[in-house]
PDB file of N, CA and C in Angstrom:
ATOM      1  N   UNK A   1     -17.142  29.086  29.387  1.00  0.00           N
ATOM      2  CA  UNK A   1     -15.754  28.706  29.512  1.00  0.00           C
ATOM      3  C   UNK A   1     -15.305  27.901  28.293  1.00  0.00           C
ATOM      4  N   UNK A   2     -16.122  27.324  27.917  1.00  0.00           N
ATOM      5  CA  UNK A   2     -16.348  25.959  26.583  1.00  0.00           C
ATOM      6  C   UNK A   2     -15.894  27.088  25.299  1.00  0.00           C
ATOM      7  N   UNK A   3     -16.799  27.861  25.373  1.00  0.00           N
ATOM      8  CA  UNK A   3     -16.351  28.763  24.034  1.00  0.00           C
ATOM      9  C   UNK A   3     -15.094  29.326  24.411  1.00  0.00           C
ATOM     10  N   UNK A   4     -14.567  30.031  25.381  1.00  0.00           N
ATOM     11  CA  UNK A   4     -13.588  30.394  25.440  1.00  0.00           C
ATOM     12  C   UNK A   4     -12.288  29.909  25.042  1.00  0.00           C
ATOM     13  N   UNK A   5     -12.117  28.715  25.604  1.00  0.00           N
ATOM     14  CA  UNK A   5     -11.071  27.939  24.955  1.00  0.00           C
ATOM     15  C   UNK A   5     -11.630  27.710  23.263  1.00  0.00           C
ATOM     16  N   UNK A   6     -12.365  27.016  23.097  1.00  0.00           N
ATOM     17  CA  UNK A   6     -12.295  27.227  21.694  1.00  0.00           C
ATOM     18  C   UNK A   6     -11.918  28.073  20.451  1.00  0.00           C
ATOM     19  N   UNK A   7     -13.025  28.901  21.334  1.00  0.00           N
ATOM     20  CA  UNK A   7     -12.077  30.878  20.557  1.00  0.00           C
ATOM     21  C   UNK A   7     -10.497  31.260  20.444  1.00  0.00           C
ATOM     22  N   UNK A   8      -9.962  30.898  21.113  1.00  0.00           N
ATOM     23  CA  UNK A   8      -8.570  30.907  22.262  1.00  0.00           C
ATOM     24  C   UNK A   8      -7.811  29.874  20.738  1.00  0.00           C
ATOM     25  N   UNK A   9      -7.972  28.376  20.913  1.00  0.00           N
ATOM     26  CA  UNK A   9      -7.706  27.940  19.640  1.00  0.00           C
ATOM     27  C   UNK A   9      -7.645  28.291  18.711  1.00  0.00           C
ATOM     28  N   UNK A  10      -8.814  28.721  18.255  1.00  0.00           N
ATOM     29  CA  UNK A  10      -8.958  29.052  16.680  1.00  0.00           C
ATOM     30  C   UNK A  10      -7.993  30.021  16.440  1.00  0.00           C
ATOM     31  N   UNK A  11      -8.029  31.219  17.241  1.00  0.00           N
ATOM     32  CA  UNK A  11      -6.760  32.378  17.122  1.00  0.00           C
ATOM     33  C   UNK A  11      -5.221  31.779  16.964  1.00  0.00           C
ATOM     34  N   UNK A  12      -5.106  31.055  17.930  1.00  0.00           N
ATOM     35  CA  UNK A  12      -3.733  30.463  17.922  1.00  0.00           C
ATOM     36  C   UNK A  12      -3.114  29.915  16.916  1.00  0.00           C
ATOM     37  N   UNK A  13      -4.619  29.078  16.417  1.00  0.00           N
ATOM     38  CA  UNK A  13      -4.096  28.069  14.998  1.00  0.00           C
ATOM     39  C   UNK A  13      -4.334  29.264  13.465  1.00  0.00           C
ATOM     40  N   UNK A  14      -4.796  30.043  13.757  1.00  0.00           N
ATOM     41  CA  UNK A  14      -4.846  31.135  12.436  1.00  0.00           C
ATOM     42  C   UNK A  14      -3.630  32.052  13.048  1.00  0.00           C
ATOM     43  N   UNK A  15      -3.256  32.140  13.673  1.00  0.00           N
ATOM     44  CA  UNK A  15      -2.144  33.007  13.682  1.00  0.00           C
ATOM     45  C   UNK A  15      -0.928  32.223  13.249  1.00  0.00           C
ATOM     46  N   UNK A  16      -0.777  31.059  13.425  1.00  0.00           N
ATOM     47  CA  UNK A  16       0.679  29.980  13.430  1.00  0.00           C
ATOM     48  C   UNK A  16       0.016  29.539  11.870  1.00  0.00           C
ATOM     49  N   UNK A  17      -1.085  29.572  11.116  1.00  0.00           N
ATOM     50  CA  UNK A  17      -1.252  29.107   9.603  1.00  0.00           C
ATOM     51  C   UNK A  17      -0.614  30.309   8.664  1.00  0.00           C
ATOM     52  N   UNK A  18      -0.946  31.606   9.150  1.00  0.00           N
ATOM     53  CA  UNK A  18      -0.497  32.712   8.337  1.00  0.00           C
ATOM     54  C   UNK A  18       0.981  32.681   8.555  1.00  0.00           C
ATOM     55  N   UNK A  19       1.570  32.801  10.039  1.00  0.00           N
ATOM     56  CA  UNK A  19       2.847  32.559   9.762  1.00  0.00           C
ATOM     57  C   UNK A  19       3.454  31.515   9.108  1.00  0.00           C
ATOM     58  N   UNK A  20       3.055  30.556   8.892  1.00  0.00           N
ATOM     59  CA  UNK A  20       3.672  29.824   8.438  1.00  0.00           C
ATOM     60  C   UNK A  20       3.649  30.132   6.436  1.00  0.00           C
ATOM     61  N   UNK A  21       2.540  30.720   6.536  1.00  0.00           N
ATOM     62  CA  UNK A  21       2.288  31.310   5.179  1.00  0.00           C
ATOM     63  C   UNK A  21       3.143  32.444   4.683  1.00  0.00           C
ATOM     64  N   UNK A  22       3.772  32.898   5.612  1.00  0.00           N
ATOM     65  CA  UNK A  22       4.673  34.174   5.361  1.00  0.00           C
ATOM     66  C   UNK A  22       6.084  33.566   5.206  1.00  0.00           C
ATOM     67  N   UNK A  23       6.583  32.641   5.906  1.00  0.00           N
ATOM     68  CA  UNK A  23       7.952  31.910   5.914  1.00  0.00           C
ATOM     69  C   UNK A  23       8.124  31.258   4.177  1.00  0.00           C
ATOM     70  N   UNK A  24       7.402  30.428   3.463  1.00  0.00           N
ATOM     71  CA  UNK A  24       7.211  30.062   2.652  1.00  0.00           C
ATOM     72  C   UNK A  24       7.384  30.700   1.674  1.00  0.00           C
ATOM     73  N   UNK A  25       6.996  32.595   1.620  1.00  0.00           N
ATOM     74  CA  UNK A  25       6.843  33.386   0.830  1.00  0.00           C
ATOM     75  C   UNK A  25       8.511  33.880   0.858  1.00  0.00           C
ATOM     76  N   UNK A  26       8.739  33.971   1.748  1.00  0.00           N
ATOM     77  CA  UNK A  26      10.032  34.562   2.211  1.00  0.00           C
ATOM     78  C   UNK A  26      11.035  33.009   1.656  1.00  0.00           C
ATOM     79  N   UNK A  27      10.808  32.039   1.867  1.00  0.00           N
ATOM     80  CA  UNK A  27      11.437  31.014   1.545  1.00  0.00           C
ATOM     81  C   UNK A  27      11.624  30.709  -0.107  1.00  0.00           C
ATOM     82  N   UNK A  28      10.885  31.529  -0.742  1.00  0.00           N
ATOM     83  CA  UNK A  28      11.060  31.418  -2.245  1.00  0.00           C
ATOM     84  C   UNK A  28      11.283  32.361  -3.069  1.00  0.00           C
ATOM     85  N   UNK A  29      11.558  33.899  -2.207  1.00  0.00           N
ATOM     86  CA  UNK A  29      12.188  34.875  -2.564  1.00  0.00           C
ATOM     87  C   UNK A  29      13.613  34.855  -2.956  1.00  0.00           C
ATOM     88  N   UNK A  30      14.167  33.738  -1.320  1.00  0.00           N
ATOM     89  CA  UNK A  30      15.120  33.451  -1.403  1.00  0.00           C
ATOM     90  C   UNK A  30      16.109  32.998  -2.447  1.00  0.00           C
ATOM     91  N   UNK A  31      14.936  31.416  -2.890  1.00  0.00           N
ATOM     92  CA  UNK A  31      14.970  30.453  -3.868  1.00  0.00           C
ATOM     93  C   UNK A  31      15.750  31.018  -5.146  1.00  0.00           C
ATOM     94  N   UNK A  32      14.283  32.423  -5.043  1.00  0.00           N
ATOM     95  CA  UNK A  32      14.186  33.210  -6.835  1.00  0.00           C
ATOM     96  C   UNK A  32      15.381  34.195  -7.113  1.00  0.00           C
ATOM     97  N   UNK A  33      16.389  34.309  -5.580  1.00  0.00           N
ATOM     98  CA  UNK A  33      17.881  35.184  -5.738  1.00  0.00           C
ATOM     99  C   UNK A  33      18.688  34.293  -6.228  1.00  0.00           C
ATOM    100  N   UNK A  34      18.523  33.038  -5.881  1.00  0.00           N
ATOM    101  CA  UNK A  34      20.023  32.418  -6.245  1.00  0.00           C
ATOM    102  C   UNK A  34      20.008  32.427  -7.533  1.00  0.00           C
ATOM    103  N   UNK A  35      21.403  32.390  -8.269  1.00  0.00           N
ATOM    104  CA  UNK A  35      21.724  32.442  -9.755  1.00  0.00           C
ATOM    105  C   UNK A  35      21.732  31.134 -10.371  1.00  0.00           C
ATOM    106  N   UNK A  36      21.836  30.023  -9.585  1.00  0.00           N
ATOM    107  CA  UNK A  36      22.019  28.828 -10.748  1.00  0.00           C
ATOM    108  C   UNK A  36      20.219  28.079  -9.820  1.00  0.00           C
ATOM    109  N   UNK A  37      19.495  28.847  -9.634  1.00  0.00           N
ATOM    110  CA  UNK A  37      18.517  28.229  -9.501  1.00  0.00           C
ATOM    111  C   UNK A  37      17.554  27.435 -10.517  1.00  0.00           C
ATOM    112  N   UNK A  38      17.172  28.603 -11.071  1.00  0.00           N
ATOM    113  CA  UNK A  38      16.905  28.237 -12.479  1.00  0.00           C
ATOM    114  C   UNK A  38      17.555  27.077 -13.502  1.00  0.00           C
ATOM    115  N   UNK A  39      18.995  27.478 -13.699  1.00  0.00           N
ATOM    116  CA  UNK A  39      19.659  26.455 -14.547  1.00  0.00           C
ATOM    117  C   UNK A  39      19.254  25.491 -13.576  1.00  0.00           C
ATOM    118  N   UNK A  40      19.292  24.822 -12.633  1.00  0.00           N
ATOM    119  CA  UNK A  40      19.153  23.672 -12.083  1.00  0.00           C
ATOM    120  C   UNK A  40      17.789  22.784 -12.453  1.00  0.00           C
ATOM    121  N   UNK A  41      16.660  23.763 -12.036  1.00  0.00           N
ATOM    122  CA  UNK A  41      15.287  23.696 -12.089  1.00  0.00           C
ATOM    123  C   UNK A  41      14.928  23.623 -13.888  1.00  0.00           C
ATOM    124  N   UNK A  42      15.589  23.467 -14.722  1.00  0.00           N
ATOM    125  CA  UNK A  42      15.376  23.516 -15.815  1.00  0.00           C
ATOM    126  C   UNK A  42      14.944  22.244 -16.711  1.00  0.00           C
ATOM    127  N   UNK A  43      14.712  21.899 -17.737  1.00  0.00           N
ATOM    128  CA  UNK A  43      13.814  20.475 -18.368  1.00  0.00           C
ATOM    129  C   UNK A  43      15.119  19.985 -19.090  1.00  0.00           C
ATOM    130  N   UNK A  44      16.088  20.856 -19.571  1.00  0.00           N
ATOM    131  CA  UNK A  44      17.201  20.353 -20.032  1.00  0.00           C
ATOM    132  C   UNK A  44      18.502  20.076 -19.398  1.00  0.00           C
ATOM    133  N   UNK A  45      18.601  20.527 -18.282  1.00  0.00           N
ATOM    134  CA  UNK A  45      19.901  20.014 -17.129  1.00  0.00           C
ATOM    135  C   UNK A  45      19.713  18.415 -16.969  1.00  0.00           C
ATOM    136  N   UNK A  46      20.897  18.324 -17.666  1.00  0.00           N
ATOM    137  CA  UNK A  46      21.124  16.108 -17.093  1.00  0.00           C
ATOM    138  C   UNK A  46      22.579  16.749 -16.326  1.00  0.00           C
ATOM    139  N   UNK A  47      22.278  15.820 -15.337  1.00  0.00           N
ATOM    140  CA  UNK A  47      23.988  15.954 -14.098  1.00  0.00           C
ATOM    141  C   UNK A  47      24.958  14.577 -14.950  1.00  0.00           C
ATOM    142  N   UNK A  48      25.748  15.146 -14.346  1.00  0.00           N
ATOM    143  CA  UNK A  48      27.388  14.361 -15.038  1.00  0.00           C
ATOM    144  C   UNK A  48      26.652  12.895 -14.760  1.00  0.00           C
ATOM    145  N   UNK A  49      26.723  11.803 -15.431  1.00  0.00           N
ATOM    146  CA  UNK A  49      26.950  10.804 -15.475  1.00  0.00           C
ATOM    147  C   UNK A  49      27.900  10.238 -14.329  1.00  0.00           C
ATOM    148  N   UNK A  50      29.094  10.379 -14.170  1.00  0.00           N
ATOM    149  CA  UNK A  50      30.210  10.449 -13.357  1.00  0.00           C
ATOM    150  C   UNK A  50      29.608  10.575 -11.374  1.00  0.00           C
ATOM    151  N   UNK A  51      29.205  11.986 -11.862  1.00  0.00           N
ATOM    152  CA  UNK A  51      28.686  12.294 -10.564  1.00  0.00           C
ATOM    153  C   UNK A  51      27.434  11.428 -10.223  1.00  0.00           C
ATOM    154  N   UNK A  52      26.639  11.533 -10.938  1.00  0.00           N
ATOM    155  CA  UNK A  52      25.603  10.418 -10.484  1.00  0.00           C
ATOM    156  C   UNK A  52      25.912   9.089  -9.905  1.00  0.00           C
ATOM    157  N   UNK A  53      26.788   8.301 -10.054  1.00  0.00           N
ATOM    158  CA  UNK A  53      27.229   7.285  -9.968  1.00  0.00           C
ATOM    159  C   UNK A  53      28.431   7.369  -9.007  1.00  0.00           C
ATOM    160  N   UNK A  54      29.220   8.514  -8.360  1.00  0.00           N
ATOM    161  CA  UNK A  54      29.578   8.640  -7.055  1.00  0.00           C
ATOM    162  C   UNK A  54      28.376   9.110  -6.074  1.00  0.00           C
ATOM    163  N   UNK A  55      27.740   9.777  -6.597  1.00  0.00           N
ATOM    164  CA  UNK A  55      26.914  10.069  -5.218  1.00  0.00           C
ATOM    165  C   UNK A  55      25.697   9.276  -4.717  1.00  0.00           C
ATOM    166  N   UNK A  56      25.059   8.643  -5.446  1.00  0.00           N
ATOM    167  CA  UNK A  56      24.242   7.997  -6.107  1.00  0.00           C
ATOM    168  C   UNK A  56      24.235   6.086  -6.745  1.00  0.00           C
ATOM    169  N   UNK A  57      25.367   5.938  -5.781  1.00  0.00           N
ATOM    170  CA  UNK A  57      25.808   4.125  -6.119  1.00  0.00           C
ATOM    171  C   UNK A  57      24.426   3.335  -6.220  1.00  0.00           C
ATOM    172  N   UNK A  58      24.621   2.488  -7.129  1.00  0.00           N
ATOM    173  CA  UNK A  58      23.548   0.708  -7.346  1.00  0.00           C
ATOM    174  C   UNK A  58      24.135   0.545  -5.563  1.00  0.00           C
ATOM    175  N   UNK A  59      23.001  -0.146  -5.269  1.00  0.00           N
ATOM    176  CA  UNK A  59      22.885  -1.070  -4.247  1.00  0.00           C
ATOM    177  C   UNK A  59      21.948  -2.396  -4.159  1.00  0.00           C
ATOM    178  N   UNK A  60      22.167  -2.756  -3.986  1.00  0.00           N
ATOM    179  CA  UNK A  60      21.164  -4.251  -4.157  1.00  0.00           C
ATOM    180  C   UNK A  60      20.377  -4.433  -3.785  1.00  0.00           C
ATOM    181  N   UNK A  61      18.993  -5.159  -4.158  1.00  0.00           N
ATOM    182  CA  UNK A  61      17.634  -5.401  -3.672  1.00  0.00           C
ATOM    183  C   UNK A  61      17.453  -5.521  -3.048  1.00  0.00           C
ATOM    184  N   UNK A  62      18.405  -7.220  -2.086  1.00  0.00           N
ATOM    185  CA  UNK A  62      17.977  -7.353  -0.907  1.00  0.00           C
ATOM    186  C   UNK A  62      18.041  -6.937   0.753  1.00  0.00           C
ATOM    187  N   UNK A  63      19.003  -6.048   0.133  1.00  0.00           N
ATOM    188  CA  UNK A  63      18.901  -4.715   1.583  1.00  0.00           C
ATOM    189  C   UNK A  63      17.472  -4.665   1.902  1.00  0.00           C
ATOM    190  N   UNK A  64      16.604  -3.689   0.943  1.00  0.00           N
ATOM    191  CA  UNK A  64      15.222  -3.318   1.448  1.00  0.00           C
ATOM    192  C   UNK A  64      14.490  -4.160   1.724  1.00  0.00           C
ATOM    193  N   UNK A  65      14.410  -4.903   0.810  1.00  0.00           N
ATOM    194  CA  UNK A  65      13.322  -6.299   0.741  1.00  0.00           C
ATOM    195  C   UNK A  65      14.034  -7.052   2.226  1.00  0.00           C
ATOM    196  N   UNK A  66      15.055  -7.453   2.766  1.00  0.00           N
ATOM    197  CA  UNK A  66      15.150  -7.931   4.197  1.00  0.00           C
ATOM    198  C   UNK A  66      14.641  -6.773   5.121  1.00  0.00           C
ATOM    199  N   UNK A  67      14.924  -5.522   4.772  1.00  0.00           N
ATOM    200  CA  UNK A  67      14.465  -4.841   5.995  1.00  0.00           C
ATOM    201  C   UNK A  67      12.980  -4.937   6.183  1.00  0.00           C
ATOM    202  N   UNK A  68      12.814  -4.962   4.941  1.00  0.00           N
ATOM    203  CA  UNK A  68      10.650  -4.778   4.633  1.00  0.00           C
ATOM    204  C   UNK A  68      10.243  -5.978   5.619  1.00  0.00           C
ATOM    205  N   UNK A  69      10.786  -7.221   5.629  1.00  0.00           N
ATOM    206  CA  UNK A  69      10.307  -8.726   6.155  1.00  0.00           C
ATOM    207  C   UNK A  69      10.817  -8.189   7.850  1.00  0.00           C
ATOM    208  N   UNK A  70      11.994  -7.942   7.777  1.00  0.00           N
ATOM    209  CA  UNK A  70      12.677  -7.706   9.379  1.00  0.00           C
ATOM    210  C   UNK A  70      11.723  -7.072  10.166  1.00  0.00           C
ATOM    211  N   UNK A  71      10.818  -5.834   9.491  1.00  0.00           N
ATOM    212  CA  UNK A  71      10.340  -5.015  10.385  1.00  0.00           C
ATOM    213  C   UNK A  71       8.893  -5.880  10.344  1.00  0.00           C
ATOM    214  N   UNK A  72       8.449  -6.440   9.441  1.00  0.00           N
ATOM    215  CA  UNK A  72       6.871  -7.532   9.949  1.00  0.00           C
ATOM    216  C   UNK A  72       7.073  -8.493  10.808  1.00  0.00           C
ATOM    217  N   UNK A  73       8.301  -9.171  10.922  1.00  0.00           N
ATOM    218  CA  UNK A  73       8.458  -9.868  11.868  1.00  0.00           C
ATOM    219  C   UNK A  73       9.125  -9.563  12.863  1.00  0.00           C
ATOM    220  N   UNK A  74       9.438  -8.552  13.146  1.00  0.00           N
ATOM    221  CA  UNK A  74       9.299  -8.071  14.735  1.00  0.00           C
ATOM    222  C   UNK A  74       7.885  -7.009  14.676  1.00  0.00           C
ATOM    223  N   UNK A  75       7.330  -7.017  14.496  1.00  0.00           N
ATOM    224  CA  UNK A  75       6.158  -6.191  14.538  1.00  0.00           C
ATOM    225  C   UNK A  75       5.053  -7.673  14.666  1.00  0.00           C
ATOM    226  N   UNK A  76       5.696  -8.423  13.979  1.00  0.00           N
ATOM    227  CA  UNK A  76       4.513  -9.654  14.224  1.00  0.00           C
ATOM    228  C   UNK A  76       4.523 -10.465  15.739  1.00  0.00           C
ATOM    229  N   UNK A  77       5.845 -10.684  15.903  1.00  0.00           N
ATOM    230  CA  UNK A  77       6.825 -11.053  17.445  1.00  0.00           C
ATOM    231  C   UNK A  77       6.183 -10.171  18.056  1.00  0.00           C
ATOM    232  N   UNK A  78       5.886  -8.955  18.215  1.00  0.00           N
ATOM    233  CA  UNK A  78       5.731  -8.193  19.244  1.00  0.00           C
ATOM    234  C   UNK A  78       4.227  -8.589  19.962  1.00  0.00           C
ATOM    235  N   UNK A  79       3.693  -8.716  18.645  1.00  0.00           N
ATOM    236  CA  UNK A  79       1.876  -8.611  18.872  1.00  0.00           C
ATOM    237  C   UNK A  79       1.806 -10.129  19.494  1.00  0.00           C
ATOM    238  N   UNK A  80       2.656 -10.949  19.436  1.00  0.00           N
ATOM    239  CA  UNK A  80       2.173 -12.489  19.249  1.00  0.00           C
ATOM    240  C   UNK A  80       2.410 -12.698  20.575  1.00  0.00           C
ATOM    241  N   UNK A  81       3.863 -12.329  21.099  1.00  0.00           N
ATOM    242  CA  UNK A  81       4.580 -12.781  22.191  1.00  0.00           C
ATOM    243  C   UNK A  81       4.852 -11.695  23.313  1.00  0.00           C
ATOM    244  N   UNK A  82       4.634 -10.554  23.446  1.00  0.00           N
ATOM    245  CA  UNK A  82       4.896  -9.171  24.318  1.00  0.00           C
ATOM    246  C   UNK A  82       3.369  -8.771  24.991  1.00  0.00           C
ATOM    247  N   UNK A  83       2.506  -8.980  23.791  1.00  0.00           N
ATOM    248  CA  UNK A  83       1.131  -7.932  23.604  1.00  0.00           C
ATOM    249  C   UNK A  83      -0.136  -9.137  24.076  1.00  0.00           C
ATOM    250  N   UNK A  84       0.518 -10.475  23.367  1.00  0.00           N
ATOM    251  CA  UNK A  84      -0.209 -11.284  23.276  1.00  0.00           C
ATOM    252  C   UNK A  84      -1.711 -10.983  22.801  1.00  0.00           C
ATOM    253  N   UNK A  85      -1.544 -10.416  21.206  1.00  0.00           N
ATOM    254  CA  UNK A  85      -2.981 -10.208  20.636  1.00  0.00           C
ATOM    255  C   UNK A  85      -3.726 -11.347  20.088  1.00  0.00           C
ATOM    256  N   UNK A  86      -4.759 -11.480  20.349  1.00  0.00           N
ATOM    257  CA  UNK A  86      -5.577 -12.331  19.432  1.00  0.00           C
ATOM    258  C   UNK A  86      -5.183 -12.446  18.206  1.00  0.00           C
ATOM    259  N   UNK A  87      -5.018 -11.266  17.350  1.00  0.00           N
ATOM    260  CA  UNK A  87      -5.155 -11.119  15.835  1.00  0.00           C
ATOM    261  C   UNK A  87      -3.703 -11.814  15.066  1.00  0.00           C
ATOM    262  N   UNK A  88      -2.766 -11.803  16.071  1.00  0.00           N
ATOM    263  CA  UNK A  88      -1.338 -12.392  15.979  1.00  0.00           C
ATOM    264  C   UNK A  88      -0.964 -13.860  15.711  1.00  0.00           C
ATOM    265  N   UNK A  89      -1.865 -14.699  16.423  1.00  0.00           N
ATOM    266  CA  UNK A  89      -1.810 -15.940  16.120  1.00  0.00           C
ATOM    267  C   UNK A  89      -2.301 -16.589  14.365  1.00  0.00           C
ATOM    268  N   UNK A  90      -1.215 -16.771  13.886  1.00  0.00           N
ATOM    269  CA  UNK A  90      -1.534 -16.691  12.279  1.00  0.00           C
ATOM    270  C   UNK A  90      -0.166 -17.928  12.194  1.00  0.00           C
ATOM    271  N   UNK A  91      -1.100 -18.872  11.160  1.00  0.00           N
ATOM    272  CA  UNK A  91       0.065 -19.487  10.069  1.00  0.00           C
ATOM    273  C   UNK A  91      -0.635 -19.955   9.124  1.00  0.00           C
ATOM    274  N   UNK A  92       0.162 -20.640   8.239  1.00  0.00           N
ATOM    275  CA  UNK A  92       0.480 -21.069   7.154  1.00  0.00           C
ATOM    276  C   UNK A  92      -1.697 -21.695   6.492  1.00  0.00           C
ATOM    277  N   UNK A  93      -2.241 -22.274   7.180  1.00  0.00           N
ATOM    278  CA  UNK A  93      -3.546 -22.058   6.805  1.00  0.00           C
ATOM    279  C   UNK A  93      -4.617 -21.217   7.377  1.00  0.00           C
ATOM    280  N   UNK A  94      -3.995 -19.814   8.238  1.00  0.00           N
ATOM    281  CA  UNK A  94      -5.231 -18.375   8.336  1.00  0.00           C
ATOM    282  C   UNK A  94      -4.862 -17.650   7.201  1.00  0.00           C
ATOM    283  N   UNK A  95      -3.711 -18.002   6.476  1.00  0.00           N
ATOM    284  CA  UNK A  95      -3.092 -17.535   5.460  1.00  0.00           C
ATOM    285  C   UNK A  95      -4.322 -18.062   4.090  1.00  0.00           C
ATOM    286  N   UNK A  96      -4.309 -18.988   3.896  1.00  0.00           N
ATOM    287  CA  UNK A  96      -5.178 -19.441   2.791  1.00  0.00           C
ATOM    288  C   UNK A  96      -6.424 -19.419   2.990  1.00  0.00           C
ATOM    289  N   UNK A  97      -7.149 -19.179   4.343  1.00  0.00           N
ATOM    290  CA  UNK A  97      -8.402 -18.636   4.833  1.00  0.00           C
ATOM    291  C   UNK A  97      -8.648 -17.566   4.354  1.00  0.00           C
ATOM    292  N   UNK A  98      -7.540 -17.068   4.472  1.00  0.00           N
ATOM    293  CA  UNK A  98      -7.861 -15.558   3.801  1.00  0.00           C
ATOM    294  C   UNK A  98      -8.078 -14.931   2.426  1.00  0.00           C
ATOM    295  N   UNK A  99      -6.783 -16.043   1.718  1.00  0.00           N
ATOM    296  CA  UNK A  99      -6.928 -16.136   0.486  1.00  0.00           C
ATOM    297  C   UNK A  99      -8.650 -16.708  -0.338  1.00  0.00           C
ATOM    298  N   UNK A 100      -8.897 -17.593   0.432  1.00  0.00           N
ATOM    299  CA  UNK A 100     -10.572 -17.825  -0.152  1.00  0.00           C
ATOM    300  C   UNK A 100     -11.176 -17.042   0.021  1.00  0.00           C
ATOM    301  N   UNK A 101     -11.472 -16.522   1.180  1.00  0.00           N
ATOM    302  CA  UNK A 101     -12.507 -15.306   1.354  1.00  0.00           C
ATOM    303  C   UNK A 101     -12.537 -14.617   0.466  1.00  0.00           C
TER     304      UNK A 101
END
C-alpha cells in the first residue's frame, strides 16, 4: 500500500513538473512575438528621465526602516506577552551578553 501511494506521487509530481515546463515554453514564444520586446530588453534603452520620476518617486528612509523595527516589535510583543516564550525575555544587558560571546 506504502509503495503505492508513493508511486501515485511521483506520477503526479512529474506530470505537474513537465507541465509546468511546457507553460514556460509557450510563455516565451509569446515574449519572442511581441515587437518592442527586444527594444526594451536591450543594453542601450534608458527610459525618459521624466517618466522615471512620475512613476518611480524618492520616498524617504524612514518609512522602511520604521516598518523593519514595527514588525520586531510586535513579533517581539507577541513571543514575550501572548506566547510567553522563554527566549523573549531580553533587555538591554542579554543584549551585551551576547555581544561578548
Amino acid at each position: 500500500m506504502y509503495k503505492n501511494i508513493v508511486f501515485v506521487l511521483i506520477i503526479l509530481l512529474s506530470v505537474s513538473f513537465v507541465a509546468a515546463q511546457e507553460t514556460d515554453s509557450l510563455a516565451q514564444v509569446k515574449y519572442s512575438q511581441k515587437s518592442n520586446y527586444d527594444y526594451y530588453r536591450s543594453a542601450t534603452y534608458t527610459p525618459d528621465p521624466e517618466l522615471v520620476k512620475k512613476y518611480n518617486p524618492r520616498k524617504p528612509i524612514w518609512i522602511p526602516l520604521l516598518e523593519s523595527v514595527g514588525q520586531n516589535v510586535v513579533t517581539w510583543a507577541f513571543n514575550r506577552y501572548i506566547s510567553d516564550a522563554p527566549h523573549a525575555y531580553i533587555s538591554i544587558e542579554t543584549i551585551k551578553d551576547h555581544f561578548k560571546q
